[in-house]
C-alpha atoms as a PDB file:
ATOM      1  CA  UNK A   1       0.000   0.000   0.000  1.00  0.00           C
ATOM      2  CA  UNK A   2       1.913   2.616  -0.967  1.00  0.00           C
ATOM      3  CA  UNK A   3       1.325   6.707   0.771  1.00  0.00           C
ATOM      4  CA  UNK A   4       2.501   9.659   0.186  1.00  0.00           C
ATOM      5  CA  UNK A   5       1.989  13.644   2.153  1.00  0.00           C
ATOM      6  CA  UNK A   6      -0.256  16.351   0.567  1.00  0.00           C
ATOM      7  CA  UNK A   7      -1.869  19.832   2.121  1.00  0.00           C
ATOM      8  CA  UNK A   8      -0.432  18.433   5.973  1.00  0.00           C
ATOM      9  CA  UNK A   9      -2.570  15.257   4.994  1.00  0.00           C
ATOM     10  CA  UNK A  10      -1.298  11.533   4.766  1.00  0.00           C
ATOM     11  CA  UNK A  11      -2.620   9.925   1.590  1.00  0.00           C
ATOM     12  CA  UNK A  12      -3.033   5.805   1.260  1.00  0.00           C
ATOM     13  CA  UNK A  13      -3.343   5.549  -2.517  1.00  0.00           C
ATOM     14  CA  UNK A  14      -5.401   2.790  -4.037  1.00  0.00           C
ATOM     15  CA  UNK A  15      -6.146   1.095  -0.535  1.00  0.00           C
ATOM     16  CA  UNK A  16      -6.876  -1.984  -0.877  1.00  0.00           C
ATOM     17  CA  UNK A  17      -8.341  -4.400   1.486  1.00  0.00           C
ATOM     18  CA  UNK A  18      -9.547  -1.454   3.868  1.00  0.00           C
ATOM     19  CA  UNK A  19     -13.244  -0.160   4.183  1.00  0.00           C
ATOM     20  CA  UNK A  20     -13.729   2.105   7.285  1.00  0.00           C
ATOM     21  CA  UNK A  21     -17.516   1.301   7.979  1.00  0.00           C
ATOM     22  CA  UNK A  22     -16.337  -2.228   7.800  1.00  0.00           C
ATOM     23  CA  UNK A  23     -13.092  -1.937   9.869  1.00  0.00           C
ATOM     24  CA  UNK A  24     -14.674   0.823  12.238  1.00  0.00           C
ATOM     25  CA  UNK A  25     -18.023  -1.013  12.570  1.00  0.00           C
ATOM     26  CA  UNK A  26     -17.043  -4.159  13.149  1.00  0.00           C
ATOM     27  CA  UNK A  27     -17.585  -4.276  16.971  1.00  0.00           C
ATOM     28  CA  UNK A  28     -13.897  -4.306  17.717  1.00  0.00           C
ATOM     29  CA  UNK A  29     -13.063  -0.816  18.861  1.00  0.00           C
ATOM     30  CA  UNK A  30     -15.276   2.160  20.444  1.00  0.00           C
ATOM     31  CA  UNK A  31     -13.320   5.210  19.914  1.00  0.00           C
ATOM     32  CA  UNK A  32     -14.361   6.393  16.651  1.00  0.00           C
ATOM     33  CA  UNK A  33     -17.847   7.847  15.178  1.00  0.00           C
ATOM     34  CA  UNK A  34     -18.757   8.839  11.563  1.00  0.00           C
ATOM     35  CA  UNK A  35     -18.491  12.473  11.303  1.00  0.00           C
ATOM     36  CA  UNK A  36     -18.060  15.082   8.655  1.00  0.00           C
ATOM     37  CA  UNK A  37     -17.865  12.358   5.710  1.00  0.00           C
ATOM     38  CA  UNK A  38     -15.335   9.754   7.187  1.00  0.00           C
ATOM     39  CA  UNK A  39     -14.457   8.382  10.954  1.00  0.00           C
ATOM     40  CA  UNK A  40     -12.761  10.592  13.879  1.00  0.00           C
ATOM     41  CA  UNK A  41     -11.535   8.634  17.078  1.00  0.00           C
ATOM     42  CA  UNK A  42      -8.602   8.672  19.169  1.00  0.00           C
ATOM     43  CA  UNK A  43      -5.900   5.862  19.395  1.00  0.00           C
ATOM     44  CA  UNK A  44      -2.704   5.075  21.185  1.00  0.00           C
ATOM     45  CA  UNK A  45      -2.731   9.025  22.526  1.00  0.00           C
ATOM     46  CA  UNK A  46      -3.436  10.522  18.644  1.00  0.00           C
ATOM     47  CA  UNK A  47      -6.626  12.225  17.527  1.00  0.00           C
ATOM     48  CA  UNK A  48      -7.643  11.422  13.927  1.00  0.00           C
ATOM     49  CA  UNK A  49     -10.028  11.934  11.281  1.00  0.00           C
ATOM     50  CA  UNK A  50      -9.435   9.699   8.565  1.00  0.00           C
ATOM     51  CA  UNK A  51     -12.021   9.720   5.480  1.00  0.00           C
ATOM     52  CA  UNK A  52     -12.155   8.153   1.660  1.00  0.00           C
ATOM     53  CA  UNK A  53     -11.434  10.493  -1.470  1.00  0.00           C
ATOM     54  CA  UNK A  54     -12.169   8.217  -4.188  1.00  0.00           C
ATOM     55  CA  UNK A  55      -9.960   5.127  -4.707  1.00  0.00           C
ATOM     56  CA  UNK A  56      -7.903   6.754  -1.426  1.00  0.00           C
ATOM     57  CA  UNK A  57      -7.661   6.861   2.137  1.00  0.00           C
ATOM     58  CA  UNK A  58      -6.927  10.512   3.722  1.00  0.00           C
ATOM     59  CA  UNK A  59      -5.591  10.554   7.526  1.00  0.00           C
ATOM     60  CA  UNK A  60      -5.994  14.778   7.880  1.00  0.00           C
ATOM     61  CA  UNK A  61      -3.359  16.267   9.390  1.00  0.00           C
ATOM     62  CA  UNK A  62      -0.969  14.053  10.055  1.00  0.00           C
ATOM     63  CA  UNK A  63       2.363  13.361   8.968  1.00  0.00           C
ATOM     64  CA  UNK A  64       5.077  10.498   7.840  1.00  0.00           C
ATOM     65  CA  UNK A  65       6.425  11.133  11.035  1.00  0.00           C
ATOM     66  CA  UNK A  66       3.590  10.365  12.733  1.00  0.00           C
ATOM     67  CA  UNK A  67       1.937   7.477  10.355  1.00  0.00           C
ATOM     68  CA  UNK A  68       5.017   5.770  10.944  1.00  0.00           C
ATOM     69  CA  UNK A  69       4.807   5.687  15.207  1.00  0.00           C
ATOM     70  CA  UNK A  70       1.097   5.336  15.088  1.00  0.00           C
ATOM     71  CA  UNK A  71      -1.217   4.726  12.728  1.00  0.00           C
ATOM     72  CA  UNK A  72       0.889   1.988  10.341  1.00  0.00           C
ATOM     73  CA  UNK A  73       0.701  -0.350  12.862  1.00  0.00           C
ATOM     74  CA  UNK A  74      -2.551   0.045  14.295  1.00  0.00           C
ATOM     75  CA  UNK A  75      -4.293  -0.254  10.916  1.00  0.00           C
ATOM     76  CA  UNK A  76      -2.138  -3.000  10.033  1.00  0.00           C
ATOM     77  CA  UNK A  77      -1.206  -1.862   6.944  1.00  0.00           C
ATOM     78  CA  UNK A  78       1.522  -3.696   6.274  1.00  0.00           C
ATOM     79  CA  UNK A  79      -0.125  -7.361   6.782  1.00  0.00           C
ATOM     80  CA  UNK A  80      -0.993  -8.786   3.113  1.00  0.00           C
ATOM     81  CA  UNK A  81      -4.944  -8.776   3.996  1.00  0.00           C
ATOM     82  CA  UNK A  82      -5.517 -10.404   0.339  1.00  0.00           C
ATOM     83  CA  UNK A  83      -3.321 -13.393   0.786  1.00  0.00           C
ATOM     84  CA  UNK A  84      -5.673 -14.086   4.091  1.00  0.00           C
ATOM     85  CA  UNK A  85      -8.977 -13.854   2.168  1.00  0.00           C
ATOM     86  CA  UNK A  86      -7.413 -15.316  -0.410  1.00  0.00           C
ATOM     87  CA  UNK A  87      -6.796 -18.415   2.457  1.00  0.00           C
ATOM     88  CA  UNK A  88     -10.070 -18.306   3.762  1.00  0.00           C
ATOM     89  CA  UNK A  89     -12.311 -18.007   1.097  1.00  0.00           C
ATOM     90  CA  UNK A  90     -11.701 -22.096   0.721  1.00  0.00           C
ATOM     91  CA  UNK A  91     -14.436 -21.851   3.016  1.00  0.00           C
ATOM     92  CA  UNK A  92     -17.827 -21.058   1.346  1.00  0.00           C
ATOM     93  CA  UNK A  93     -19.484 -19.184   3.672  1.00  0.00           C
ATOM     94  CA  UNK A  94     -16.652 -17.267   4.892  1.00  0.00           C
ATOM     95  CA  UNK A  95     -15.849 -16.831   1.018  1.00  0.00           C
ATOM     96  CA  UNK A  96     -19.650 -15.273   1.030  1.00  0.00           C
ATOM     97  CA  UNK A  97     -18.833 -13.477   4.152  1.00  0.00           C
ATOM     98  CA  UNK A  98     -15.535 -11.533   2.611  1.00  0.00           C
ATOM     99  CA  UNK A  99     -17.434 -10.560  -0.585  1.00  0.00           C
ATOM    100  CA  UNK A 100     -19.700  -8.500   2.119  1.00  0.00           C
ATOM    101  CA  UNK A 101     -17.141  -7.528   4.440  1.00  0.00           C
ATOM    102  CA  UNK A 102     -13.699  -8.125   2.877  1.00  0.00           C
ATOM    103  CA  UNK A 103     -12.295  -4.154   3.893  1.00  0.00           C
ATOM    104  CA  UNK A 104     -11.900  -5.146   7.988  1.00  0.00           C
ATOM    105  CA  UNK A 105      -8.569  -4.767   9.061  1.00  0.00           C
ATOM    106  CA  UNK A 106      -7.916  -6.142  12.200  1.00  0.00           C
ATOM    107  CA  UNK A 107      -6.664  -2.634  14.580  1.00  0.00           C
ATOM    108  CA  UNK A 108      -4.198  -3.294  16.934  1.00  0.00           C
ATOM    109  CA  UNK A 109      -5.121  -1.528  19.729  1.00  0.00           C
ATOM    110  CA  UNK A 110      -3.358  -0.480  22.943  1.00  0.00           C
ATOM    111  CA  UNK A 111      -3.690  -3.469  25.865  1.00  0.00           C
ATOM    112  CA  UNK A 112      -4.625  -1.356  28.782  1.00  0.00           C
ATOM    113  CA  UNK A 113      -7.191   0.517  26.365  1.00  0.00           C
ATOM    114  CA  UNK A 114      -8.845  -3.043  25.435  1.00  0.00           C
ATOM    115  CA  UNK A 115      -8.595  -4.674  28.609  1.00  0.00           C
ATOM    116  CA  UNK A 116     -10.686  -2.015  30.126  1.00  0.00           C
ATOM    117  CA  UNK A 117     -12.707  -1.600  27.312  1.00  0.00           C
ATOM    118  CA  UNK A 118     -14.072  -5.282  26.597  1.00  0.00           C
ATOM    119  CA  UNK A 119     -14.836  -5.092  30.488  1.00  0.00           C
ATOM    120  CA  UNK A 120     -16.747  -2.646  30.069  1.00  0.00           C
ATOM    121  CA  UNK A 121     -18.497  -4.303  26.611  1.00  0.00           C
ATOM    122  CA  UNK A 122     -19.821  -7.535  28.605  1.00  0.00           C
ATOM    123  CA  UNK A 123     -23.633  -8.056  28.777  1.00  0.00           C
ATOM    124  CA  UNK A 124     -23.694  -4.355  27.102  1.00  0.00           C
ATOM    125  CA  UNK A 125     -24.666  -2.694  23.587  1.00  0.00           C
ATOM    126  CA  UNK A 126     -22.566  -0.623  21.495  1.00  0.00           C
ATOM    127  CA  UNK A 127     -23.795   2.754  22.117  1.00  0.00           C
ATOM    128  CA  UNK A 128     -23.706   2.497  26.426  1.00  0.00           C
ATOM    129  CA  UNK A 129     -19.958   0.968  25.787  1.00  0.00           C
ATOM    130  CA  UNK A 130     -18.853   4.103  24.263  1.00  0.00           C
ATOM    131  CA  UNK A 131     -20.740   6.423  26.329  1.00  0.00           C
ATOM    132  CA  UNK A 132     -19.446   4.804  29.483  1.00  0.00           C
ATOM    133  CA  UNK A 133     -15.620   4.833  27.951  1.00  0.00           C
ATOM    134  CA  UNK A 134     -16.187   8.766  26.615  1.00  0.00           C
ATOM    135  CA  UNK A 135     -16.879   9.368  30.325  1.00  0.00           C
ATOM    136  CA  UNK A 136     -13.564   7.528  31.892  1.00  0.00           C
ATOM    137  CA  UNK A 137     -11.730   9.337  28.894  1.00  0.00           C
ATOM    138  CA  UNK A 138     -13.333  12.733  29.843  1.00  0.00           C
ATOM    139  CA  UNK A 139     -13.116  12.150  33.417  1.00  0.00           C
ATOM    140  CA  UNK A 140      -9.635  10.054  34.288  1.00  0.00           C
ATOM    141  CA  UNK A 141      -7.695  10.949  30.938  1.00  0.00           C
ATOM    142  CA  UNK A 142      -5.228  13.727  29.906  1.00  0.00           C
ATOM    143  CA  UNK A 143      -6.408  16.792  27.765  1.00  0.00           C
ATOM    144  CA  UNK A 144      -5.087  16.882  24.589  1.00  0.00           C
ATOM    145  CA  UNK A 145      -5.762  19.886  21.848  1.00  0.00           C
ATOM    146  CA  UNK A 146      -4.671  19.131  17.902  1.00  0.00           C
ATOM    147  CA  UNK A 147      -5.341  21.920  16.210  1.00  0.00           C
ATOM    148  CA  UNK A 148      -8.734  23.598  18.109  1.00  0.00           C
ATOM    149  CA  UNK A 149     -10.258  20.110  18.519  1.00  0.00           C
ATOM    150  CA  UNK A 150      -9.803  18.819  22.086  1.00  0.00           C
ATOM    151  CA  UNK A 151      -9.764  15.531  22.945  1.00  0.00           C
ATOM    152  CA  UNK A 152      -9.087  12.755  26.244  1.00  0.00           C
ATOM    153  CA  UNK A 153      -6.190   9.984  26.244  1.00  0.00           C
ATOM    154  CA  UNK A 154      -7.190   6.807  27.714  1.00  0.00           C
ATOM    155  CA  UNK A 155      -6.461   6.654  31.037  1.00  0.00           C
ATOM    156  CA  UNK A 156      -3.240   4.646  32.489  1.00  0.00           C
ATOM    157  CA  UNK A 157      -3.187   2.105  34.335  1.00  0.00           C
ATOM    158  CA  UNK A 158      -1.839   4.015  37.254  1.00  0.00           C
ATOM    159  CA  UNK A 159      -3.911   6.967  36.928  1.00  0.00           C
ATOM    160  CA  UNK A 160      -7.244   4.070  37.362  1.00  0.00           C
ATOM    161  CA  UNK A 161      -5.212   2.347  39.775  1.00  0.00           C
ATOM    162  CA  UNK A 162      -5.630   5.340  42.286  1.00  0.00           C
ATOM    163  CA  UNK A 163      -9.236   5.658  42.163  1.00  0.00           C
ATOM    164  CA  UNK A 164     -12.084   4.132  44.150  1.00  0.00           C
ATOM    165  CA  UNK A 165     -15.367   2.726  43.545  1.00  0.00           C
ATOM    166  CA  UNK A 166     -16.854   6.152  44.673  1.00  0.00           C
ATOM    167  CA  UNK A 167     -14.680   7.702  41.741  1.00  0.00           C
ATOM    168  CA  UNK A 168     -15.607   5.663  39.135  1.00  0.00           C
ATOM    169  CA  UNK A 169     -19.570   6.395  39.773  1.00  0.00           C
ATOM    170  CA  UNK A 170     -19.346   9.038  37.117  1.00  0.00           C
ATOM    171  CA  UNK A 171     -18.697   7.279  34.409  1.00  0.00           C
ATOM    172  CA  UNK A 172     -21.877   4.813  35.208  1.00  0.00           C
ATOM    173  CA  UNK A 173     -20.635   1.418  34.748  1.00  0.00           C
ATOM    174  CA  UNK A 174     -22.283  -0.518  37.167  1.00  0.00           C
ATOM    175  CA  UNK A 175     -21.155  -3.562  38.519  1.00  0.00           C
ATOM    176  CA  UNK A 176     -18.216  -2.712  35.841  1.00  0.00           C
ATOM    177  CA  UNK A 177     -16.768  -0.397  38.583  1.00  0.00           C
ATOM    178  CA  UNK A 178     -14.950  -2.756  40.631  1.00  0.00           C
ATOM    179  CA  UNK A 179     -13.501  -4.999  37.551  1.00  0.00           C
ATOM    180  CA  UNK A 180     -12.301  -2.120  35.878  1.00  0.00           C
ATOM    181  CA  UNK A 181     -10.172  -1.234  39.020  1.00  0.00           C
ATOM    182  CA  UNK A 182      -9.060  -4.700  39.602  1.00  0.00           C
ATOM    183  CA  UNK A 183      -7.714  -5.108  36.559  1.00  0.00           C
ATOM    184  CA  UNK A 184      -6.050  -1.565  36.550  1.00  0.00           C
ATOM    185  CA  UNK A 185      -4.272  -2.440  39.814  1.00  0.00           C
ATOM    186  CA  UNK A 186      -2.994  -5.495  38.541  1.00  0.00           C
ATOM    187  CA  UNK A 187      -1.634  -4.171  35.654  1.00  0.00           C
ATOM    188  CA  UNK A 188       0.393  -1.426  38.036  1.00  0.00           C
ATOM    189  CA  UNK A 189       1.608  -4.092  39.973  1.00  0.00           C
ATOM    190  CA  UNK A 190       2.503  -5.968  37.567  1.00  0.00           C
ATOM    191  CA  UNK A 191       0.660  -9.312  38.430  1.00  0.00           C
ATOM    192  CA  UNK A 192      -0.431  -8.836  35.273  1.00  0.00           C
ATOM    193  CA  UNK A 193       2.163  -8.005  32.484  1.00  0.00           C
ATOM    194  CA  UNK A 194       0.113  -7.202  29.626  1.00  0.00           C
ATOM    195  CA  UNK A 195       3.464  -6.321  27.190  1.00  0.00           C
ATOM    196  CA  UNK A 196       4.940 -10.088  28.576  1.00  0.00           C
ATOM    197  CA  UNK A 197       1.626 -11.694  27.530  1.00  0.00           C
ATOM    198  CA  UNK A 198       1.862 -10.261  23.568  1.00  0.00           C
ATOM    199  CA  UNK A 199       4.995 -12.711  23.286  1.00  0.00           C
ATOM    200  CA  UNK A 200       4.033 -15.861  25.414  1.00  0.00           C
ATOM    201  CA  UNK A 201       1.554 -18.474  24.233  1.00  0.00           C
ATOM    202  CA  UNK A 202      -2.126 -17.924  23.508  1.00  0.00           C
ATOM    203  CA  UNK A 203      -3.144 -20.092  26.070  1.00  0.00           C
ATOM    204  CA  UNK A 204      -0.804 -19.123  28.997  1.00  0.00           C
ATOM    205  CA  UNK A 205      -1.910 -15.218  27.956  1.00  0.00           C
ATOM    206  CA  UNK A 206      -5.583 -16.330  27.833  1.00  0.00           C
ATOM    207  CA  UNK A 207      -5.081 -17.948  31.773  1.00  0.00           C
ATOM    208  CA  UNK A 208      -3.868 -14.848  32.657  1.00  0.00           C
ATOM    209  CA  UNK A 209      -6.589 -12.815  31.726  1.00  0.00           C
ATOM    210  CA  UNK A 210      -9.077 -15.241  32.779  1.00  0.00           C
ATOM    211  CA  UNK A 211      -7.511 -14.865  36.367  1.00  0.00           C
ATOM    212  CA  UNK A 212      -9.297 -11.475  36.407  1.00  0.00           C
ATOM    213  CA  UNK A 213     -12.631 -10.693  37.750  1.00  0.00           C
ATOM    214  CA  UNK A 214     -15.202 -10.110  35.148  1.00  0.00           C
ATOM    215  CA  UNK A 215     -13.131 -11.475  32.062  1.00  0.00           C
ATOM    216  CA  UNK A 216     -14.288 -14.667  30.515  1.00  0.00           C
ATOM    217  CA  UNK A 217     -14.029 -16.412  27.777  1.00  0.00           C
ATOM    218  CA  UNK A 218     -15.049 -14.395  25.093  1.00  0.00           C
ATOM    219  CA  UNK A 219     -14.087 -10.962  26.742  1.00  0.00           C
ATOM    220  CA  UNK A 220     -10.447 -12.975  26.852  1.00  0.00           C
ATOM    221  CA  UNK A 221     -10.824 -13.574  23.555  1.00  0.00           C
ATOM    222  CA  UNK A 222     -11.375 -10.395  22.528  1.00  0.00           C
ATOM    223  CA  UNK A 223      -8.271  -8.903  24.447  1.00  0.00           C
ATOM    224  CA  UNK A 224      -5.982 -11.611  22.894  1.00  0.00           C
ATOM    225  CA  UNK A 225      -7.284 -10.857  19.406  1.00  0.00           C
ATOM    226  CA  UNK A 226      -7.406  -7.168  19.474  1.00  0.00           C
ATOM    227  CA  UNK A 227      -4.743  -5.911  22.157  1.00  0.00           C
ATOM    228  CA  UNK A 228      -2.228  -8.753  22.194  1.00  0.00           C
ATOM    229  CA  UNK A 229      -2.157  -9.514  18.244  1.00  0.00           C
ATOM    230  CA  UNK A 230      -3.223 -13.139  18.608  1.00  0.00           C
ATOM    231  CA  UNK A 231      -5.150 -13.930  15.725  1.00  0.00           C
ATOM    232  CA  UNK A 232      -6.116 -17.591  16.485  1.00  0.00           C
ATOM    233  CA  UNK A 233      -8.727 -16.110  18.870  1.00  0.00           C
ATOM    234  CA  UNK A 234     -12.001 -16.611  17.820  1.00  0.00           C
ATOM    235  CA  UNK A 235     -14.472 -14.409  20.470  1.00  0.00           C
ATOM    236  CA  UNK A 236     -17.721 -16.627  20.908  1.00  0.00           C
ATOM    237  CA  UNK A 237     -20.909 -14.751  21.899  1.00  0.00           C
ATOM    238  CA  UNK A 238     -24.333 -15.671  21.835  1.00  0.00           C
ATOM    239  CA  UNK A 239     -24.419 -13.792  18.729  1.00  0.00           C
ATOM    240  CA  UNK A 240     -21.626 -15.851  17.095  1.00  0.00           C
ATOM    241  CA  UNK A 241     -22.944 -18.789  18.547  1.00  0.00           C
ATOM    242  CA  UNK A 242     -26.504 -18.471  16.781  1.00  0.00           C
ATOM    243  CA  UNK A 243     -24.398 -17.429  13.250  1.00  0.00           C
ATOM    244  CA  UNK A 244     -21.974 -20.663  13.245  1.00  0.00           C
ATOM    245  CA  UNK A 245     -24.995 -23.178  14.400  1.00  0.00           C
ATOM    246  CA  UNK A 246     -26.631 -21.391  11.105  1.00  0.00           C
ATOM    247  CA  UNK A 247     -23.821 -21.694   9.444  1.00  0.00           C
ATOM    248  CA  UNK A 248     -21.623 -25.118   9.950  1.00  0.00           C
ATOM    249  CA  UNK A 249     -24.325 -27.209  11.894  1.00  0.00           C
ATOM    250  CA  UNK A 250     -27.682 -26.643  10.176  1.00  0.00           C
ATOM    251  CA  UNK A 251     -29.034 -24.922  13.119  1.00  0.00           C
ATOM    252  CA  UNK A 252     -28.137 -27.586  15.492  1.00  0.00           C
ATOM    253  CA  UNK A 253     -27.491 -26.258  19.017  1.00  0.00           C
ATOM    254  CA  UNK A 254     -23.848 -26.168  20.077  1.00  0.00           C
ATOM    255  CA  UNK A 255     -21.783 -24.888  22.987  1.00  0.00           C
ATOM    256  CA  UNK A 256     -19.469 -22.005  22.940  1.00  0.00           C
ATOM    257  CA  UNK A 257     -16.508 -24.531  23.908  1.00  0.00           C
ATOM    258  CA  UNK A 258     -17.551 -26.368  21.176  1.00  0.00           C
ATOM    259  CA  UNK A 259     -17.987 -23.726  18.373  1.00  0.00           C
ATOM    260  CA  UNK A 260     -14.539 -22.449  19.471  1.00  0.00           C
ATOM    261  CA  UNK A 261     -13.288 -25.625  19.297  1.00  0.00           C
ATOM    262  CA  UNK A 262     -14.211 -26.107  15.501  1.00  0.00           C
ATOM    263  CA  UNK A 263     -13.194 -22.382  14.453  1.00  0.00           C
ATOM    264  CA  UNK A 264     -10.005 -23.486  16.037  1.00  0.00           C
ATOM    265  CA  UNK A 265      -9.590 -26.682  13.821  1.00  0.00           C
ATOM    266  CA  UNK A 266     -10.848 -25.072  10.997  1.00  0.00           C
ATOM    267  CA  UNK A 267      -9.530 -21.600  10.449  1.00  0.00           C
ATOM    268  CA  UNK A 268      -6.447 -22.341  12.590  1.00  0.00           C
ATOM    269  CA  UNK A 269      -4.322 -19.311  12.655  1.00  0.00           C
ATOM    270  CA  UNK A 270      -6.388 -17.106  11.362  1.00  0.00           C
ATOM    271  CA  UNK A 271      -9.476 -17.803  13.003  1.00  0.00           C
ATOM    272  CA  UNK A 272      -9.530 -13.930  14.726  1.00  0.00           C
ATOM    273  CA  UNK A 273      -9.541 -12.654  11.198  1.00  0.00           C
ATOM    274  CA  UNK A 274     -12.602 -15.144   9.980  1.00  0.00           C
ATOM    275  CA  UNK A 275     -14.840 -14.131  13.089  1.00  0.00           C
ATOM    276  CA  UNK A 276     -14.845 -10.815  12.049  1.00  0.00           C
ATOM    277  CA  UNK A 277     -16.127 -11.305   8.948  1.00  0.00           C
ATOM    278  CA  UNK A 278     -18.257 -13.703   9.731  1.00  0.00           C
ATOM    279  CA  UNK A 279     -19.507 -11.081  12.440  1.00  0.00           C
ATOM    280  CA  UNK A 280     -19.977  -8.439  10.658  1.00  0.00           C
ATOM    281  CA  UNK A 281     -21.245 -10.056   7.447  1.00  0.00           C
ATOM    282  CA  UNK A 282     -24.293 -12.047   9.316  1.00  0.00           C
ATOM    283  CA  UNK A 283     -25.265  -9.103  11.565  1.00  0.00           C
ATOM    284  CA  UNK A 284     -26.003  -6.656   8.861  1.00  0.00           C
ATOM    285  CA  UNK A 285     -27.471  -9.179   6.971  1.00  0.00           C
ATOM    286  CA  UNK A 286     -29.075 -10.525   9.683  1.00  0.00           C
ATOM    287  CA  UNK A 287     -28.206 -14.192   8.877  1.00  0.00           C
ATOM    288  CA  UNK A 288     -28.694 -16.921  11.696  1.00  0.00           C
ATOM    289  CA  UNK A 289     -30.096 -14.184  14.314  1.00  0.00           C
ATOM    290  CA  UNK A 290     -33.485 -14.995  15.182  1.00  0.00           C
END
């Protein structure tokens, strides 16, 4: 994919394999809301708004400086997204599924920033996830101007790790409250090492995380797939449940171990990369939810 700098903008020519209402809308991050033709959010510290100009991909004002640090890596721009589809379309319906979908990139997202977050997404619908985050930004993160918009960093670890429950009513997460500061305190003291966890194996990193209160399996998988860049994750929720029994079983009731079991034998490696377009193809389309 090759870029190039125009007007203070950052240009991906001819972008291939990257749709922003399918990458954005996906259900893997929260950040980021359609505005003024194209998608503003905040990731990793940086305020964007990116939008399409034809056959091209326009990150406004920023530099190659900055594209570099940032935003190369978190879209993952420089994984070959058409050899995977190319992969997975051996696979009928995921073949189906790509034709709908096939512009998803998979983000890579800061660990602290999606540990809290899928916390915060269990038993919970889109738009309350990103209110309730929106508040702990506004509330618990650092002020940030770029260029007369102003906008909130994530909070740290640390600077959660000093609140209490009392604190943390603001933001009006619940029963949320007290897993969001458990897992922020074990991340400061480093009973949980979230940067360790990115190079060990997925199922030591997936214990981990499951050692936490109010992570389970699928918020787990979620955290492995989208902050520790292990793509053999494959999230199961009810909803993903209903689409694979649609799907690979004719309808036949399965359990969640057992659906992850067969996405694991399946798609193998890439099985984080087929669950989001198998996600994101059957819930617009409504296909397999009753």
């Amino acid at each position: 994919m090759r870029f190039c700098e125009k007007n203070d903008d950052l240009i991906l020519e001819n972008a291939d394999s990257f749709d922003l209402f399918h990458t954005f809308e996906c259900g893997q991050c929260f950040r980021w809301n359609y505005e003024n033709g194209g998608f503003s959010g905040v990731a990793l510290g940086e305020y964007l708004h990116i939008f399409k100009d034809g056959g091209n991909i326009v990150l406004k004002d920023t530099d190659t400086d900055t594209f570099d640090r940032v935003w190369r890596q978190y879209f993952d721009l420089d994984r070959d997204y058409g050899a995977i589809k190319s992969e997975l379309s051996h696979d009928s319906v995921l073949k189906e599924a790509i034709g709908f979908g096939g512009g998803i990139r998979i983000l890579n997202q800061d660990a602290v920033e999606c540990l809290i977050s899928f916390i915060i997404s269990a038993s919970n619908n889109i738009p309350r996830i990103k209110k309730i985050i929106e508040l702990l930004c506004e509330n618990f993160g650092e002020k940030c101007e770029k260029k007369g918009h102003t906008y909130y960093k994530f909070p740290t670890a640390d600077a959660l790790s000093s609140l209490d429950l009392s604190d943390l009513s603001v933001i009006r997460a619940g029963f949320r409250d007290k897993y969001i500061l458990a897992a922020a305190k074990a991340v400061k003291s480093g009973q949980l090492d979230l940067e360790a966890l990115k190079n060990a194996s997925f199922d030591y990193a997936k214990s981990q995380l499951l050692r936490l209160p109010g992570v389970g399996e699928k918020v787990a998988a979620c955290i492995l797939l989208f902050g520790l860049g292990k793509h053999e994750g494959f999230p199961v929720d009810v909803w993903v449940k209903r689409i694979m029994e649609y799907c690979y079983f004719d309808g036949a009731e399965r359990t969640k171990e057992e659906i992850a079991e067969f996405a694991k034998n399946r798609f193998g490696t890439l099985g984080g990369f087929a669950q989001q377009y198998l996600f994101y193809w059957a819930r617009e389309n409504k296909i397999g939810i009753k």
